[in-house]
C-alpha atoms as a PDB file:
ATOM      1  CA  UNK A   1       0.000   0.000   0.000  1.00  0.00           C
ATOM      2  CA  UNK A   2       1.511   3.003  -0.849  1.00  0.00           C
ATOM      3  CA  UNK A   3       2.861   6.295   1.370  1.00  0.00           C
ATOM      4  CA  UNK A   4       3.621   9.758  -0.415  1.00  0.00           C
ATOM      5  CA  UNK A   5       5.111  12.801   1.945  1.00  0.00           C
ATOM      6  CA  UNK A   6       2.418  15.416   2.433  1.00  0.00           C
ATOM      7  CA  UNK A   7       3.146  18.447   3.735  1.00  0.00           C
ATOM      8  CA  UNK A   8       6.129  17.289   5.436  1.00  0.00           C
ATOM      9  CA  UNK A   9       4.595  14.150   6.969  1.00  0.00           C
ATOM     10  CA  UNK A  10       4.637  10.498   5.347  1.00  0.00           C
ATOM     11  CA  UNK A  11       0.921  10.010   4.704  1.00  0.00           C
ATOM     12  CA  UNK A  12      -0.408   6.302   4.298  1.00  0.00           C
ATOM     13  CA  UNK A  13      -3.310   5.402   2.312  1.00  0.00           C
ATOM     14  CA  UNK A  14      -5.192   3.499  -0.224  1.00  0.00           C
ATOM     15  CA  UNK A  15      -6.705   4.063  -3.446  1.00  0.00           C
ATOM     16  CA  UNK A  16      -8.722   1.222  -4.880  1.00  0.00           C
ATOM     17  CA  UNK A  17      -9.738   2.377  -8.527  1.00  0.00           C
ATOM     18  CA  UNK A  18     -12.241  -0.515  -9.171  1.00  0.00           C
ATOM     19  CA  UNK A  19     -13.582   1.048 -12.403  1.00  0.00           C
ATOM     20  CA  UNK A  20     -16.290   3.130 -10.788  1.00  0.00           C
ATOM     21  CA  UNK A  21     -17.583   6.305 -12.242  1.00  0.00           C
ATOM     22  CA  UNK A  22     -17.711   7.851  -8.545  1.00  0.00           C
ATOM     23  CA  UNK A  23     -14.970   8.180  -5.523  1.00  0.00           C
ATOM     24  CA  UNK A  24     -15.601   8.035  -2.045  1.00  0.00           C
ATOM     25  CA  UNK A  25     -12.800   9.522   0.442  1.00  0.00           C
ATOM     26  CA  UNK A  26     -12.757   7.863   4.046  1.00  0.00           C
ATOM     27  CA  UNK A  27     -11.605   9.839   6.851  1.00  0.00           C
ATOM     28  CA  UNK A  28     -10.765   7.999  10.600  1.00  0.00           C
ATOM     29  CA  UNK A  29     -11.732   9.263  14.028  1.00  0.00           C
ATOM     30  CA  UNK A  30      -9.051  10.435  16.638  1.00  0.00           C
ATOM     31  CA  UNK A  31      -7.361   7.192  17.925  1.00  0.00           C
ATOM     32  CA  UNK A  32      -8.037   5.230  15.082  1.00  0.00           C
ATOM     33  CA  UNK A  33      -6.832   4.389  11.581  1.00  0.00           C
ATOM     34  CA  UNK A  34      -8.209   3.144   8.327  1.00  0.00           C
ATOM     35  CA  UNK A  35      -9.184   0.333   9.066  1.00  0.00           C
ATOM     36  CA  UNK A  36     -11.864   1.171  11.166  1.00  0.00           C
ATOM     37  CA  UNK A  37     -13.879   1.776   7.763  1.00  0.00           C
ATOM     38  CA  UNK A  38     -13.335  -2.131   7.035  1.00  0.00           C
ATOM     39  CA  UNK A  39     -16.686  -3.082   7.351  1.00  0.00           C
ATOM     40  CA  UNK A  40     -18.401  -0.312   5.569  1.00  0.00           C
ATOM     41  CA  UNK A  41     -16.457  -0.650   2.850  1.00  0.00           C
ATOM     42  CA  UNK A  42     -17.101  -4.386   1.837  1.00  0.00           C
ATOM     43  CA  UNK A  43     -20.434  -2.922   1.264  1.00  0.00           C
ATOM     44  CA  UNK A  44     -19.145   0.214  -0.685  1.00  0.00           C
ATOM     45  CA  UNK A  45     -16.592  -1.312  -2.940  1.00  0.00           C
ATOM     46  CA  UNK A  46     -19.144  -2.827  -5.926  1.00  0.00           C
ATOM     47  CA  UNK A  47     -20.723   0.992  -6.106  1.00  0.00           C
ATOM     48  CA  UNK A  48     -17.009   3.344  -5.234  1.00  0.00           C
ATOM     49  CA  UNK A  49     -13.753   3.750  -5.627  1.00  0.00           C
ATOM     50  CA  UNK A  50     -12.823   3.773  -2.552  1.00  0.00           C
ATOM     51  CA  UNK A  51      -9.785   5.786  -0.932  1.00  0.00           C
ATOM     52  CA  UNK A  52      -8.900   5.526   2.568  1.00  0.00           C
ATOM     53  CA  UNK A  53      -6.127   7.712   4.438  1.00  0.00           C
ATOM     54  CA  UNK A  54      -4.258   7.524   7.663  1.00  0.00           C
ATOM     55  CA  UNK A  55      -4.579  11.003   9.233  1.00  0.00           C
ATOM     56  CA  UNK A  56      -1.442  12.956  10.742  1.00  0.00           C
ATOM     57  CA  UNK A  57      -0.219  11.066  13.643  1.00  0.00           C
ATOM     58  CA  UNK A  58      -2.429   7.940  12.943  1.00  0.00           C
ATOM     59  CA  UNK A  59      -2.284   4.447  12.008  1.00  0.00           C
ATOM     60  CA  UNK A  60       1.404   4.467   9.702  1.00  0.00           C
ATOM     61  CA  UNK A  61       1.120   8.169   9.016  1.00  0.00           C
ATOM     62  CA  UNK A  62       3.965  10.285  10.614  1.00  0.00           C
ATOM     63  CA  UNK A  63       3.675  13.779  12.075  1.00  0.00           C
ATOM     64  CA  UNK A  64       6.657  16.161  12.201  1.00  0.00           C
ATOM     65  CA  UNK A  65       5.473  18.210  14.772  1.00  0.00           C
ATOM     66  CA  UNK A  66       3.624  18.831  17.924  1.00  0.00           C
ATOM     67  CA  UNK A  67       0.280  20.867  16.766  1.00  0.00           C
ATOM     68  CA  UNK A  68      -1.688  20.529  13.840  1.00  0.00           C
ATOM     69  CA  UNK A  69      -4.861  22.148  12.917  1.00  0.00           C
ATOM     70  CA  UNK A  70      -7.852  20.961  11.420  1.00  0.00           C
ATOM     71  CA  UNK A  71      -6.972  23.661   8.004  1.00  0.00           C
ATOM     72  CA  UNK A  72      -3.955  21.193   8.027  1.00  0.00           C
ATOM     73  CA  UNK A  73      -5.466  18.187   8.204  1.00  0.00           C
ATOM     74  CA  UNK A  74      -8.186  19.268   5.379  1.00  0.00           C
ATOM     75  CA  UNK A  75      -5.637  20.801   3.371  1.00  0.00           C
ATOM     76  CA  UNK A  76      -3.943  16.929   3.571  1.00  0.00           C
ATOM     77  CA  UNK A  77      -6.964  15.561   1.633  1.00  0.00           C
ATOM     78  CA  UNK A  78      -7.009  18.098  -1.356  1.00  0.00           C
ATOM     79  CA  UNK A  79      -3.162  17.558  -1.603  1.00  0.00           C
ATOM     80  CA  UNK A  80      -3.524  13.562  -2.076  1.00  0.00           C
ATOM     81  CA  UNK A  81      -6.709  14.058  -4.294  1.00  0.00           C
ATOM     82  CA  UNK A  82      -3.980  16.090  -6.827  1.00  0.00           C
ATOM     83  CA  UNK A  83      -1.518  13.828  -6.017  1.00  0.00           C
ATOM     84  CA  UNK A  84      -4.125  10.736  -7.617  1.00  0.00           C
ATOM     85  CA  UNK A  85      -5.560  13.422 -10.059  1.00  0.00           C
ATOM     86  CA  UNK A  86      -8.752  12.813  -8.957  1.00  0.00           C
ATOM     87  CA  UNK A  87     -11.615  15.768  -9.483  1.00  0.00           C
ATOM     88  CA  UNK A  88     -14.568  15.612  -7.720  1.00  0.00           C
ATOM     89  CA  UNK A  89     -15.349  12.817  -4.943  1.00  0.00           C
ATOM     90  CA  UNK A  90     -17.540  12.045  -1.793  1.00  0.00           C
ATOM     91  CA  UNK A  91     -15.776  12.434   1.171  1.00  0.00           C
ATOM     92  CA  UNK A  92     -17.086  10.182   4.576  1.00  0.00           C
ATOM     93  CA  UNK A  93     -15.476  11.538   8.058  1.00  0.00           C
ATOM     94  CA  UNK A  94     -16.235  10.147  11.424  1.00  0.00           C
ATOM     95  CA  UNK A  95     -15.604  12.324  14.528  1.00  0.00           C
ATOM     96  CA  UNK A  96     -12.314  14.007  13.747  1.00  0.00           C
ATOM     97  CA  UNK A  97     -12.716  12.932  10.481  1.00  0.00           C
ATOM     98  CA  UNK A  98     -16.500  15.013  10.183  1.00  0.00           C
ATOM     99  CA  UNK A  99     -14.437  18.345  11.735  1.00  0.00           C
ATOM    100  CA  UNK A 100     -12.352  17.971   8.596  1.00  0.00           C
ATOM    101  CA  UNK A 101     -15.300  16.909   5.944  1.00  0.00           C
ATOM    102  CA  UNK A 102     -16.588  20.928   7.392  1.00  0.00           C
ATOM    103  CA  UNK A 103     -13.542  22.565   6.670  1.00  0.00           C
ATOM    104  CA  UNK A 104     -13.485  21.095   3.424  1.00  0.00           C
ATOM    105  CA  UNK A 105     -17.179  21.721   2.631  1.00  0.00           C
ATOM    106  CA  UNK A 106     -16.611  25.114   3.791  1.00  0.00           C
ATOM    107  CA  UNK A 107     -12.964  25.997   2.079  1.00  0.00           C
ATOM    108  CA  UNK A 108     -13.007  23.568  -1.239  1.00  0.00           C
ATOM    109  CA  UNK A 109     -16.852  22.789  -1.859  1.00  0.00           C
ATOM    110  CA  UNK A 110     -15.923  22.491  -5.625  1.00  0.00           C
ATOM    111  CA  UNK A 111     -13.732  19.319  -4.767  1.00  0.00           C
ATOM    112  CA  UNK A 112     -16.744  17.327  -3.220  1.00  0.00           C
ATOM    113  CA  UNK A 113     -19.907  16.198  -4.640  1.00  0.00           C
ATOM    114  CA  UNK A 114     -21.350  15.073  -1.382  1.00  0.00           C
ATOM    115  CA  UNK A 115     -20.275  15.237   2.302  1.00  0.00           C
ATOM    116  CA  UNK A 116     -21.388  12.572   4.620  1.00  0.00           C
ATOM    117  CA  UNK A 117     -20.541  13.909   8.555  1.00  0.00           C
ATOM    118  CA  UNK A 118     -21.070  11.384  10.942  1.00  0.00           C
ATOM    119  CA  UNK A 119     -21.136  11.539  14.909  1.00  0.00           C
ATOM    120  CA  UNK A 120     -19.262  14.933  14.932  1.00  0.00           C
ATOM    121  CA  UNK A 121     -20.351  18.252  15.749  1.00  0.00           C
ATOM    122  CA  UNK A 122     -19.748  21.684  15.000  1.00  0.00           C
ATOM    123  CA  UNK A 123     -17.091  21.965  17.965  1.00  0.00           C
ATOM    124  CA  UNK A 124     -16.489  18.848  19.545  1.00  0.00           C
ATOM    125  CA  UNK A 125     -16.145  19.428  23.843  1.00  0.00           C
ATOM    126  CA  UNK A 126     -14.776  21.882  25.693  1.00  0.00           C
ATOM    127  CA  UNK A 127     -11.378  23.710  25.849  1.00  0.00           C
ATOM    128  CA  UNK A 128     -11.376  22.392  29.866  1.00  0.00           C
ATOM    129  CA  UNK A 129     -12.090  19.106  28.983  1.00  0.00           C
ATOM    130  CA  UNK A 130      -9.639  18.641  25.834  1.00  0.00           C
ATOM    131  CA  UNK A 131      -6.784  20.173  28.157  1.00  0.00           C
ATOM    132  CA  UNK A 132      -7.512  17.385  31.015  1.00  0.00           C
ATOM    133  CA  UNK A 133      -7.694  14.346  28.334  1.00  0.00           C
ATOM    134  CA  UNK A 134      -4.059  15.749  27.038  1.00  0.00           C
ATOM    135  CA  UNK A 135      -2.668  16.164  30.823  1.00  0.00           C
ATOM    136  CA  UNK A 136      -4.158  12.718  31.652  1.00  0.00           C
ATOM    137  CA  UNK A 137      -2.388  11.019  28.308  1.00  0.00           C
ATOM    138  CA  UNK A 138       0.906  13.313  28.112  1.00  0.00           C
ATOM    139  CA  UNK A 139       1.532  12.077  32.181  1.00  0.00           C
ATOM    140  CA  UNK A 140       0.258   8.338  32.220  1.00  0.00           C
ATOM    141  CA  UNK A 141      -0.005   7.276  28.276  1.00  0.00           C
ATOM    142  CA  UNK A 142      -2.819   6.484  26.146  1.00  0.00           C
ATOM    143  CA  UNK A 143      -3.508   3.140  28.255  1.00  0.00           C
ATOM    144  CA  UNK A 144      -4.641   5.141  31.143  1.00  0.00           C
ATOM    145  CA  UNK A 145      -8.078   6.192  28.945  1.00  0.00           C
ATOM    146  CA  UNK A 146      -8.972   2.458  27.456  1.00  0.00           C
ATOM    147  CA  UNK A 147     -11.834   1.945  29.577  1.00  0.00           C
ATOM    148  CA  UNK A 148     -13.828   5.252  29.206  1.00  0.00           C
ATOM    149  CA  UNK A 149     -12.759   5.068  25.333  1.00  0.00           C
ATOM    150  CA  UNK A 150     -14.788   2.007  25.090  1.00  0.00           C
ATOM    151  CA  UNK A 151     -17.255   3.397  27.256  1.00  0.00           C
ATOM    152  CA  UNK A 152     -17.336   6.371  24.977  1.00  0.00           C
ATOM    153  CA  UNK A 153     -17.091   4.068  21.392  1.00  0.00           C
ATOM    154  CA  UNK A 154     -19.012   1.389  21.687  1.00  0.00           C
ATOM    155  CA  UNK A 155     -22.515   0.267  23.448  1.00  0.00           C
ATOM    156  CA  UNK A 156     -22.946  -2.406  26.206  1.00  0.00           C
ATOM    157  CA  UNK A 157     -24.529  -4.512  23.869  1.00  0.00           C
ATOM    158  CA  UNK A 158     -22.129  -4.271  21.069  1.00  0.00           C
ATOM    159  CA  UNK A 159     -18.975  -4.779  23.871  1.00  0.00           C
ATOM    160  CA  UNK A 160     -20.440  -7.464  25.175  1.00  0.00           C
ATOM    161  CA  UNK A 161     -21.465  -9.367  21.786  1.00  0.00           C
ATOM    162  CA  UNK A 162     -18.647  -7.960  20.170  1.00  0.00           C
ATOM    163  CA  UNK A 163     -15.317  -8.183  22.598  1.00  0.00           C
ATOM    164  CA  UNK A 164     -12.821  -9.186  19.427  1.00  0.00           C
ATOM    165  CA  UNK A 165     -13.953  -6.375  17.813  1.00  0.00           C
ATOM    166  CA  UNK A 166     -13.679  -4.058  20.788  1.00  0.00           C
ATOM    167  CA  UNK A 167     -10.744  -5.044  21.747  1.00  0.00           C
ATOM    168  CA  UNK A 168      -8.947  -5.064  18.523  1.00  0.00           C
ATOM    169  CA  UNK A 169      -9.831  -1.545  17.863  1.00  0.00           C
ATOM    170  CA  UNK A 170      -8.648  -0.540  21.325  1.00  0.00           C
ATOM    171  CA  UNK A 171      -5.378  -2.292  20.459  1.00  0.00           C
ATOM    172  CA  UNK A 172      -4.744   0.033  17.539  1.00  0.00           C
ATOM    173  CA  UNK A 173      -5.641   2.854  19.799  1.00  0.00           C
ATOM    174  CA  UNK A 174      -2.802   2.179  22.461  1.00  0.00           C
ATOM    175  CA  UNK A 175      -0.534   2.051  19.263  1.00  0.00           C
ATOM    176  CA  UNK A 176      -1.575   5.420  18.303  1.00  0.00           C
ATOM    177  CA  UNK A 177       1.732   7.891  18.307  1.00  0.00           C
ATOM    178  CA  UNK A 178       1.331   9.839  21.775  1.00  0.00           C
ATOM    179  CA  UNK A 179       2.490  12.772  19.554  1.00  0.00           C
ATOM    180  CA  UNK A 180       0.062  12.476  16.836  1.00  0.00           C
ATOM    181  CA  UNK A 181      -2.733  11.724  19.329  1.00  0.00           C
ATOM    182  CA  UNK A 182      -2.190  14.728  21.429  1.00  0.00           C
ATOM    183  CA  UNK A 183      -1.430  16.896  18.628  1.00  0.00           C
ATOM    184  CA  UNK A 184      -5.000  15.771  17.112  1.00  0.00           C
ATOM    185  CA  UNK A 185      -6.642  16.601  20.478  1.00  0.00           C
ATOM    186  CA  UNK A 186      -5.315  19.662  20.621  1.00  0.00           C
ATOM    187  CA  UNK A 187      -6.588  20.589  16.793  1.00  0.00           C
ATOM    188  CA  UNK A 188     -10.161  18.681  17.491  1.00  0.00           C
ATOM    189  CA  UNK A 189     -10.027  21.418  20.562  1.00  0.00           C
ATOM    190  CA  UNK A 190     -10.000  24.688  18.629  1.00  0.00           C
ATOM    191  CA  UNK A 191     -11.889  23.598  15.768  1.00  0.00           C
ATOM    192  CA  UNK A 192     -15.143  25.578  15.847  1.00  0.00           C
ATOM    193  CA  UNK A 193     -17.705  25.687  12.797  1.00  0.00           C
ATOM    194  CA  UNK A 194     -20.683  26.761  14.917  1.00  0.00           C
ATOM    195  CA  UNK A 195     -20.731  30.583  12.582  1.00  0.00           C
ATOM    196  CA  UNK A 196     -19.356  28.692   9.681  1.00  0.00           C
ATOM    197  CA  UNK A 197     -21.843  26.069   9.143  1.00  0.00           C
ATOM    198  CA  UNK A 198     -24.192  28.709   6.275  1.00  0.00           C
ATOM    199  CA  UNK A 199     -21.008  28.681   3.868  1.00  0.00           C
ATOM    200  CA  UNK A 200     -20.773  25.027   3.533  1.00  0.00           C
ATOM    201  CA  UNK A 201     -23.115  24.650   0.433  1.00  0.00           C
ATOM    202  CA  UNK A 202     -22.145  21.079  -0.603  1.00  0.00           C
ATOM    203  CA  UNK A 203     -25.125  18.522   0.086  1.00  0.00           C
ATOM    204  CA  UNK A 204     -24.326  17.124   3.275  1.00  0.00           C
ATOM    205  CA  UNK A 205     -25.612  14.075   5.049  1.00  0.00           C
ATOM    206  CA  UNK A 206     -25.312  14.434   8.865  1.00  0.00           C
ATOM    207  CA  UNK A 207     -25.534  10.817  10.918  1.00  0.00           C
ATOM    208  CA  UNK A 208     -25.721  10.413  14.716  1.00  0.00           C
ATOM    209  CA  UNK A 209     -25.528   7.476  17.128  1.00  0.00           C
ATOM    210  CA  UNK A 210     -28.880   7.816  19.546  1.00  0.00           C
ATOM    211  CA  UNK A 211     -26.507   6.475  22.287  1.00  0.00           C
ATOM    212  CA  UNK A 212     -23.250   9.250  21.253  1.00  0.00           C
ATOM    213  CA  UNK A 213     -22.215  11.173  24.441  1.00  0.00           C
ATOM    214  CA  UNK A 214     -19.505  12.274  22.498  1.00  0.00           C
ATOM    215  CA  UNK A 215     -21.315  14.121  19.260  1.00  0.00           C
ATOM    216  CA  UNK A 216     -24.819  13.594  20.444  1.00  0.00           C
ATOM    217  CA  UNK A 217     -28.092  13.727  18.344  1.00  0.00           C
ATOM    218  CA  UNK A 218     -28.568  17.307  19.315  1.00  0.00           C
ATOM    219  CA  UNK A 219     -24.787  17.910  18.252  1.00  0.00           C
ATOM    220  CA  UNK A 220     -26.602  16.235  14.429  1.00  0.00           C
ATOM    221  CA  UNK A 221     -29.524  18.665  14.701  1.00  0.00           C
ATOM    222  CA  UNK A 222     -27.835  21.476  14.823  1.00  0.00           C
ATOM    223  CA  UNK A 223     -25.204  20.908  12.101  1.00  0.00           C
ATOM    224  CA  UNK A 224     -28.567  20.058   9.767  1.00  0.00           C
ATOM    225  CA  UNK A 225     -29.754  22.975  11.241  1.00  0.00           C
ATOM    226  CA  UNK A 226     -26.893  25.535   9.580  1.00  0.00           C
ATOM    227  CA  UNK A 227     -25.952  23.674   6.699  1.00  0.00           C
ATOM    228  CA  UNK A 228     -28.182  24.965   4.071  1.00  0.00           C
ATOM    229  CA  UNK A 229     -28.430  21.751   2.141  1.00  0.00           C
ATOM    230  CA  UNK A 230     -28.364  18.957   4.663  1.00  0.00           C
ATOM    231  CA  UNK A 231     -30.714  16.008   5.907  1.00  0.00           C
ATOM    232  CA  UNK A 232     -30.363  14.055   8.819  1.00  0.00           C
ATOM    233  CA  UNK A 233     -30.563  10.691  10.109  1.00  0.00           C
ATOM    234  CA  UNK A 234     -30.135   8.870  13.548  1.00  0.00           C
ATOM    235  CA  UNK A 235     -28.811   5.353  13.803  1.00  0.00           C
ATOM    236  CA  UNK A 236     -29.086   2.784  16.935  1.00  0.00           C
ATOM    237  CA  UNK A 237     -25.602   3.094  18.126  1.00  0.00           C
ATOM    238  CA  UNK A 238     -22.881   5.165  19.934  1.00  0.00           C
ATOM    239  CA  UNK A 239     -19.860   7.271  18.855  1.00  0.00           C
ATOM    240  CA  UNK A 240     -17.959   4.550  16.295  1.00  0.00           C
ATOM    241  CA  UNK A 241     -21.736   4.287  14.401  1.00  0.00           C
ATOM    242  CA  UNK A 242     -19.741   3.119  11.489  1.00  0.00           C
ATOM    243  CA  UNK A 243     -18.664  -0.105  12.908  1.00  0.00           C
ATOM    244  CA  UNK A 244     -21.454  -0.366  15.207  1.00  0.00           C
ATOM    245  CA  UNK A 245     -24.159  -0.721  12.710  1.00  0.00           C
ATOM    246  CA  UNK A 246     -21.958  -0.976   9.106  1.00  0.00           C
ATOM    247  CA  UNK A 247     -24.888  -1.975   7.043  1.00  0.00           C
ATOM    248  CA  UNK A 248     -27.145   0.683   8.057  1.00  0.00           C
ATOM    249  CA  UNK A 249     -24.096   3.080   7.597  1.00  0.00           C
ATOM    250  CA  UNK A 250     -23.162   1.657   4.322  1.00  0.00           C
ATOM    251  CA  UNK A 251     -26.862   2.277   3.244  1.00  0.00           C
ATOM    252  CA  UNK A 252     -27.074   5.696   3.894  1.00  0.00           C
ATOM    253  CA  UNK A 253     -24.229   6.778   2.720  1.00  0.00           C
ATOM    254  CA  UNK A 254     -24.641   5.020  -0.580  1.00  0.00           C
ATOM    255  CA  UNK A 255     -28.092   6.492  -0.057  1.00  0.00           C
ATOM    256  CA  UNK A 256     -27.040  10.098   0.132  1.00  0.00           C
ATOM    257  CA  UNK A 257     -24.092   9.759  -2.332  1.00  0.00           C
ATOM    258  CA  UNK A 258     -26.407   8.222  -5.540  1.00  0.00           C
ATOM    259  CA  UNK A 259     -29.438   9.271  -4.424  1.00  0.00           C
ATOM    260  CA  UNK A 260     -31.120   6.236  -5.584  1.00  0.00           C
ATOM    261  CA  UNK A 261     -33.582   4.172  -3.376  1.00  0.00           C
ATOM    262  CA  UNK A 262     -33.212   0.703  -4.879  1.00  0.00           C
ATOM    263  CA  UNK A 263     -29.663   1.407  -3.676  1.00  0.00           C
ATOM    264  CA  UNK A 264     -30.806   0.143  -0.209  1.00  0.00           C
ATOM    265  CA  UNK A 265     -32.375  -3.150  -1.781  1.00  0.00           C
ATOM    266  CA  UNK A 266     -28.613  -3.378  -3.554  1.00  0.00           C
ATOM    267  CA  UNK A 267     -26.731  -3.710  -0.221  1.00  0.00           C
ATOM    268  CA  UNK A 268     -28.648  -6.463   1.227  1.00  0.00           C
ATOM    269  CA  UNK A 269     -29.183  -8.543  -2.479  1.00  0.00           C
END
């Protein structure tokens, strides 16, 4: 799988060109990588070319310093879509990932034909809280917050059925560079979209997880809310929606990307 230097940093990702007419641009949460989309994209890959990306700091993507900003982190994206020569695409962020899928709405809306924001929000927590989650990592490591990350990921019911999945997920997140996570923190912190949210004029689909703490449904609302050309939709699940409840995902975004209802009959057939 391939790694090209982007703005100073080794970015990792993967472009799967499987002869699709349409792209679809994955973007992880904080703490995660790629492969968190896994699941959605078995579904996605007979309707999308599918590219997936490691952000700064993440998975086997470096960082070369300690801050980054969300500007940074969309401007990333455009530079590997000119890198592939790809035009226009749909672009999919989770979490972190939706804080970037706004800036890019916002600052490139000719680069995107949809945006699909998931269990994000226009800002994400509070300076206070941010500030203790870096103290708490930067002093004991990114062990000392496993439980309440799963807490904050993942249902009861889905931990408790699901305690490979869980667990390898939480794996990756202990490998997560200390740097990279706190530097993502830290840009997750001062984003803030909340005035912004009118000039963002690409169709956007915003999803929330009825059981998110993190990004909660009211967090959803109000991004539909200010974006002028937005729907919304709720799904059963909590923060990580995507791997929570993958088909369901899968079938909205396809949903929202084609715009096709017998696209929901093609998932499942």
């Amino acid at each position: 799988m391939p790694t090209t230097k982007i703005a100073g940093n080794d970015c990792f990702y993967t472009y799967e060109d499987l002869g699709h007419d349409d792209t679809i641009v994955f973007s992880n949460s904080l703490g995660t990588d790629l492969s968190m989309w896994d699941p959605v994209v078995q579904l996605l890959r007979q309707h999308l070319n599918i590219l997936r990306y490691d952000t700064r700091g993440h998975g086997q993507s470096t960082i070369s310093s300690d801050t980054v900003t969300i500007a940074e982190l969309g401007q990333d994206v455009i530079a590997l879509l000119d890198l592939l020569g790809i035009g226009k695409v749909y672009f999919c962020g989770l979490s972190m990932g939706g804080l970037i899928g706004q800036w890019l709405g916002i600052h490139h809306p000719e680069r995107f034909k949809k945006m699909i924001v998931a269990n994000t929000a226009a800002k994400i927590g509070t300076a206070e809280g941010w500030n203790a989650r870096i103290a708490q990592v930067r002093e004991h490591g990114l062990e000392s917050i496993l439980q309440g990350t799963a807490q904050r990921w993942f249902t009861p019911a889905f931990r408790e059925a699901h305690p490979e999945v869980v667990e390898a997920v939480l794996e990756k997140f202990c490998h997560t560079s200390l740097q990279g996570y706190i530097a993502n923190c830290a840009a997750v912190r001062d984003a803030d979209f909340r005035k912004e949210l009118p000039k963002l004029k690409v169709p956007t689909l915003v999803i929330s997880g009825t059981a998110d703490e993190v990004t909660t449904p009211l967090d959803g609302e109000f991004l539909a809310g200010g974006i002028p050309r937005s729907r919304h939709v709720q799904l059963e699940a909590n923060h990580l929606s995507s791997m929570e409840l993958p088909a369901e995902f899968a079938k909205n975004v396809l949903y929202a990307a084609k715009n096709e209802g017998d696209f929901y009959l093609q998932i499942y057939n």
